[in-house]
PDB file of N, CA and C in Angstrom:
ATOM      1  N   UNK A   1     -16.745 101.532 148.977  1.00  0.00           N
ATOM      2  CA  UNK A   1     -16.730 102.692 148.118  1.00  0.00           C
ATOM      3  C   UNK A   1     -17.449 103.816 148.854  1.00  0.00           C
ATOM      4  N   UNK A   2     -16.694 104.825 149.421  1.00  0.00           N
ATOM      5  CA  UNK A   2     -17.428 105.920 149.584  1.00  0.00           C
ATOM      6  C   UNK A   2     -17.144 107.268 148.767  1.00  0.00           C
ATOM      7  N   UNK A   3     -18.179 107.708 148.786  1.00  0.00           N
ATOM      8  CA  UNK A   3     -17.968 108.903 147.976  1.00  0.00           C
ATOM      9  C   UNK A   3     -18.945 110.012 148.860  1.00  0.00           C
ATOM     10  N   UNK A   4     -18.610 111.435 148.290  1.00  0.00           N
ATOM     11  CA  UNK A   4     -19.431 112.677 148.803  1.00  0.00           C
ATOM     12  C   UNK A   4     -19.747 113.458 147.903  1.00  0.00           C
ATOM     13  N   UNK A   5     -21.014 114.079 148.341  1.00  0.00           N
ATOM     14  CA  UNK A   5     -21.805 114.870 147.184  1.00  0.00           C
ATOM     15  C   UNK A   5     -21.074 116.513 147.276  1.00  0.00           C
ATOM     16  N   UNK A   6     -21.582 117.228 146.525  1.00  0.00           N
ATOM     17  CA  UNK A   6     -21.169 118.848 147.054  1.00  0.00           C
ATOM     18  C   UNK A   6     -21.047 119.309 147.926  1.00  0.00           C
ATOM     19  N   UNK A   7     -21.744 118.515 148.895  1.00  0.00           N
ATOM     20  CA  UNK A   7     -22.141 119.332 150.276  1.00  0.00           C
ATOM     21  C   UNK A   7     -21.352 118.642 151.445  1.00  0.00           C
ATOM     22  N   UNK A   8     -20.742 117.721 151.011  1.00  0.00           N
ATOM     23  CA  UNK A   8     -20.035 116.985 151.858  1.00  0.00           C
ATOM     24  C   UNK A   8     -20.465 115.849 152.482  1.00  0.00           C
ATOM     25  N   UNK A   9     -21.573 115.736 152.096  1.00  0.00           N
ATOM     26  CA  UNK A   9     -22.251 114.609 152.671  1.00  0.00           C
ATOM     27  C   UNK A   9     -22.155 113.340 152.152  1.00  0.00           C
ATOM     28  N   UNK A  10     -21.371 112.262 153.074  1.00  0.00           N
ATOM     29  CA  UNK A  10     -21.058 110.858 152.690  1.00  0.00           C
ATOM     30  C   UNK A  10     -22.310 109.963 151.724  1.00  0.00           C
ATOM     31  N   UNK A  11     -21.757 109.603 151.125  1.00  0.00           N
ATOM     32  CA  UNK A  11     -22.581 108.463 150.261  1.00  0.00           C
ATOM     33  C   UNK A  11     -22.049 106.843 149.984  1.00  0.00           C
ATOM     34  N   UNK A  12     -22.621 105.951 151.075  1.00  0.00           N
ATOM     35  CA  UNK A  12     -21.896 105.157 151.255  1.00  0.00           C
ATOM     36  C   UNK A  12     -22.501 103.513 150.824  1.00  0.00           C
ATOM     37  N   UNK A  13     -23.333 104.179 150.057  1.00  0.00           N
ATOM     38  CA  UNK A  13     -24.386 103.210 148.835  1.00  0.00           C
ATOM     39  C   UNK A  13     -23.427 102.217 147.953  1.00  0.00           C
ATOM     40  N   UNK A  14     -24.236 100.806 147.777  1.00  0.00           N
ATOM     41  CA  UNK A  14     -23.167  99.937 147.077  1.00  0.00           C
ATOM     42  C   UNK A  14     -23.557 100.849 145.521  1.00  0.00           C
ATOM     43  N   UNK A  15     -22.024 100.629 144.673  1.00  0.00           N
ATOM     44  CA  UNK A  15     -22.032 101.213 143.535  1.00  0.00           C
ATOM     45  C   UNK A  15     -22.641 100.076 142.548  1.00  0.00           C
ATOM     46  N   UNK A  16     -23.093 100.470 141.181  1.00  0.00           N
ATOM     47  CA  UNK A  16     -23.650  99.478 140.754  1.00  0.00           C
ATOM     48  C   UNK A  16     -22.917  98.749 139.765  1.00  0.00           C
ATOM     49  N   UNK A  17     -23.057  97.508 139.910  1.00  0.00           N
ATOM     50  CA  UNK A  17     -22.239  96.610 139.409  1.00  0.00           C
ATOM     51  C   UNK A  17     -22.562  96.415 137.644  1.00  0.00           C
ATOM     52  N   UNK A  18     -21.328  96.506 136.860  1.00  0.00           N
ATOM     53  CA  UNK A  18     -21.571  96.087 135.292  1.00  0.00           C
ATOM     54  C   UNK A  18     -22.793  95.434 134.981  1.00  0.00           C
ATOM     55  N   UNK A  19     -23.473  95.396 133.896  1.00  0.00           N
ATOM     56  CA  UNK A  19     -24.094  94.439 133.791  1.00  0.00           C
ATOM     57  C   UNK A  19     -23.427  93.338 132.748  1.00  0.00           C
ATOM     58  N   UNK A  20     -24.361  91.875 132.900  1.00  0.00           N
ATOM     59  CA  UNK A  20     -23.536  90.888 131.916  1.00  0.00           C
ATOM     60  C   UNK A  20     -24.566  90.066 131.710  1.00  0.00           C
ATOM     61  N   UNK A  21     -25.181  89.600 130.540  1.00  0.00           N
ATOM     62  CA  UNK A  21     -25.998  88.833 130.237  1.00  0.00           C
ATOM     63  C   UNK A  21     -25.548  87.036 130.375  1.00  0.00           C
ATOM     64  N   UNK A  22     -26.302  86.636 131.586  1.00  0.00           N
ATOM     65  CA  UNK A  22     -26.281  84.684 131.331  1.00  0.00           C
ATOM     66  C   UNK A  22     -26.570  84.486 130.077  1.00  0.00           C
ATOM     67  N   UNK A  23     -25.516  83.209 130.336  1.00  0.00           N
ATOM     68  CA  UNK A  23     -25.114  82.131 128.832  1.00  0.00           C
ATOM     69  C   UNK A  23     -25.929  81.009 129.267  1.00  0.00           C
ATOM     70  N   UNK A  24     -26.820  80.559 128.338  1.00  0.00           N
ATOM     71  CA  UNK A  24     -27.323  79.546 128.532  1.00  0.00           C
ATOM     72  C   UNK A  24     -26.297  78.070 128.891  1.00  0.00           C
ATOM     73  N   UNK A  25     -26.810  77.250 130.017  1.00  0.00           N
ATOM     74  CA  UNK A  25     -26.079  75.794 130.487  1.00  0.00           C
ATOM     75  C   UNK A  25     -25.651  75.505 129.291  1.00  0.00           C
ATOM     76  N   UNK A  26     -23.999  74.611 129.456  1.00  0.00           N
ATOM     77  CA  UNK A  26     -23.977  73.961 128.040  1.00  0.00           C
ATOM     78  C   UNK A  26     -24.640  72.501 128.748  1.00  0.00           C
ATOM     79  N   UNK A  27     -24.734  71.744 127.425  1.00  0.00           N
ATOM     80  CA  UNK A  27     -25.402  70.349 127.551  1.00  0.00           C
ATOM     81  C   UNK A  27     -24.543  69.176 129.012  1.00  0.00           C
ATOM     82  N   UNK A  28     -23.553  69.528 129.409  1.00  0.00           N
ATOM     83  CA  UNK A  28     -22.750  69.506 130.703  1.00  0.00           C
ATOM     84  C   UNK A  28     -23.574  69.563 132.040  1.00  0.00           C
ATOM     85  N   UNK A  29     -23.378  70.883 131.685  1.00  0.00           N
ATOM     86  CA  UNK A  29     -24.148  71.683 133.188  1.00  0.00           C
ATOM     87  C   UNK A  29     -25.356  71.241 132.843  1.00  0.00           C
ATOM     88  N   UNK A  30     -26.052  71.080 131.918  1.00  0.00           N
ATOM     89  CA  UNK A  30     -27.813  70.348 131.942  1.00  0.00           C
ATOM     90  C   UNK A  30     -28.029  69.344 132.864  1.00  0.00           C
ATOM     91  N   UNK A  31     -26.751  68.132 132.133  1.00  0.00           N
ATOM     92  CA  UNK A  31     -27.051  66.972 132.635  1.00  0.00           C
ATOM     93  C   UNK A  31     -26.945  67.186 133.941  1.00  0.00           C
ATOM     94  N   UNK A  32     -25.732  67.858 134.679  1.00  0.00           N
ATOM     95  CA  UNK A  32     -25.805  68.205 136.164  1.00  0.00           C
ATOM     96  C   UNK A  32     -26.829  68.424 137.507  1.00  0.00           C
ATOM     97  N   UNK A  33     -27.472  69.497 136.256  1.00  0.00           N
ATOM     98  CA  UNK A  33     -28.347  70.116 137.107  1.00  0.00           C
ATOM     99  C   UNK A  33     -29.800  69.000 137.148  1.00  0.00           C
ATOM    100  N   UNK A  34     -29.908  68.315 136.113  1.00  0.00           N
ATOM    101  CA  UNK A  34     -30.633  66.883 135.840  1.00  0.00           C
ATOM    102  C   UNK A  34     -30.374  66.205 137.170  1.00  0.00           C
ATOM    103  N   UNK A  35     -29.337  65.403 136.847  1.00  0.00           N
ATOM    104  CA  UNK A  35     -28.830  65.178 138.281  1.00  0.00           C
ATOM    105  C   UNK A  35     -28.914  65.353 139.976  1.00  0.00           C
ATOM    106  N   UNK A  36     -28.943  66.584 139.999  1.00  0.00           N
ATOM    107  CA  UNK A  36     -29.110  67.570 141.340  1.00  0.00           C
ATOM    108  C   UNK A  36     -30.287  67.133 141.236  1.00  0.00           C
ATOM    109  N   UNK A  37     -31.117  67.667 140.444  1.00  0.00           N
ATOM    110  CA  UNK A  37     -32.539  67.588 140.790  1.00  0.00           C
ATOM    111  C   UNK A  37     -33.500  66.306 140.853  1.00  0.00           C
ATOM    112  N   UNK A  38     -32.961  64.909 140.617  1.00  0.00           N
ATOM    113  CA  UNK A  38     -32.980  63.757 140.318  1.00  0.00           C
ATOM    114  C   UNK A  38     -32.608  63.241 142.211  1.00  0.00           C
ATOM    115  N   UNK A  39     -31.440  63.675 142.668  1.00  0.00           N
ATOM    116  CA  UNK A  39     -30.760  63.517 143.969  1.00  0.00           C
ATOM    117  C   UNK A  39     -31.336  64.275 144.884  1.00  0.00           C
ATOM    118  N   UNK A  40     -32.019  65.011 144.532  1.00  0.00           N
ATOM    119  CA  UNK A  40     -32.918  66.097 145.163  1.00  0.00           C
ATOM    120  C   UNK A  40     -34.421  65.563 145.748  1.00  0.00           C
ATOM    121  N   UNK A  41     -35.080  64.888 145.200  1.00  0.00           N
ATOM    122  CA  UNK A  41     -36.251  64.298 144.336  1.00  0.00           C
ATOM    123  C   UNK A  41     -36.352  63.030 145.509  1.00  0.00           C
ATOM    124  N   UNK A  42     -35.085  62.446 145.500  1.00  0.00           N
ATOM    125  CA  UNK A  42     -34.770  61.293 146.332  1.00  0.00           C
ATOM    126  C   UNK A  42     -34.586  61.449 147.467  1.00  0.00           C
ATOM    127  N   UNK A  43     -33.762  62.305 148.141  1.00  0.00           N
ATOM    128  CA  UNK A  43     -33.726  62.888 149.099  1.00  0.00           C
ATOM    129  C   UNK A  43     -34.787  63.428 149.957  1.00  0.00           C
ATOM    130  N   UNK A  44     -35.576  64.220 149.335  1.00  0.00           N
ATOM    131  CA  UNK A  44     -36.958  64.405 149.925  1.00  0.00           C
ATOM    132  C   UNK A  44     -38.124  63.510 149.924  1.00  0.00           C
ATOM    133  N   UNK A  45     -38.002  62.649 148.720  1.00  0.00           N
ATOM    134  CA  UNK A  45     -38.942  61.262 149.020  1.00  0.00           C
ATOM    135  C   UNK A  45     -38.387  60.418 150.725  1.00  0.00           C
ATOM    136  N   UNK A  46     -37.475  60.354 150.235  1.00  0.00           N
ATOM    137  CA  UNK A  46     -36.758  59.246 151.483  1.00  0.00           C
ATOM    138  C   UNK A  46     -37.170  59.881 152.987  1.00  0.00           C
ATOM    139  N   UNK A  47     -36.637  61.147 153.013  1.00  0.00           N
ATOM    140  CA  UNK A  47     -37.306  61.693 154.058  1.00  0.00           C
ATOM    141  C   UNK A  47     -38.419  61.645 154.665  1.00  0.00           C
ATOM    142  N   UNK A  48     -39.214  61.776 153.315  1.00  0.00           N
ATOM    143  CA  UNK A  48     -41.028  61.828 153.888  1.00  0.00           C
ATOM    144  C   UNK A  48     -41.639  60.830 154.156  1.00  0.00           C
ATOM    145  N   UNK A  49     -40.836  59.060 153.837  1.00  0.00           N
ATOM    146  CA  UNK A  49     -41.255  58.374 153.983  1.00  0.00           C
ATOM    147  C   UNK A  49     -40.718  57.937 155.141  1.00  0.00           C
ATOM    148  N   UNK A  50     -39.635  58.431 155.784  1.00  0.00           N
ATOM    149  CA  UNK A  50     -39.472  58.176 157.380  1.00  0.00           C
ATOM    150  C   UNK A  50     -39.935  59.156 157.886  1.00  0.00           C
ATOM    151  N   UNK A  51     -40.737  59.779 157.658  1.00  0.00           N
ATOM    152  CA  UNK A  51     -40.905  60.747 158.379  1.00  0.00           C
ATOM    153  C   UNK A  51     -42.896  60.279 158.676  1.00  0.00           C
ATOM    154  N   UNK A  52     -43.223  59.630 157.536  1.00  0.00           N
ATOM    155  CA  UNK A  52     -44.795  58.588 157.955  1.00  0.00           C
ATOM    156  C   UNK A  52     -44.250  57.032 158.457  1.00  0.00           C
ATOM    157  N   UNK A  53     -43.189  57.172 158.558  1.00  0.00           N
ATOM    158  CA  UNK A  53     -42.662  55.605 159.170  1.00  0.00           C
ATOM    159  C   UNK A  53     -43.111  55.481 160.315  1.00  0.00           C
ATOM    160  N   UNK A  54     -42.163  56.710 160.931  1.00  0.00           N
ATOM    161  CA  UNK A  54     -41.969  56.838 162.684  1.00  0.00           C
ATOM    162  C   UNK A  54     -43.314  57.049 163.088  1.00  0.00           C
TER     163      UNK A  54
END
């Protein structure tokens, strides 16, 4: 998006985007993100414990 002022001078600034208010997770996406962060949790345990292994 470019645009110019009176004077001719380019303005080549991002324009600003709508706004839209987040919807809270439905009970779906909860469990998901439960999940992720559960697989997450494990992932970095496992790591740290090879990582005092070696």
């Amino acid at each position: 998006m470019y645009t110019t002022n009176e004077n001719g001078t380019l303005n080549n600034y991002a324009g600003t985007p709508k706004m839209y208010y987040a919807e809270y997770p439905s009970p779906e996406q909860q469990r998901k993100y439960a999940f992720q962060g559960a697989c997450a949790v494990l992932l970095v345990t496992f790591l740290m414990l090879t990582a005092f292994a070696v």
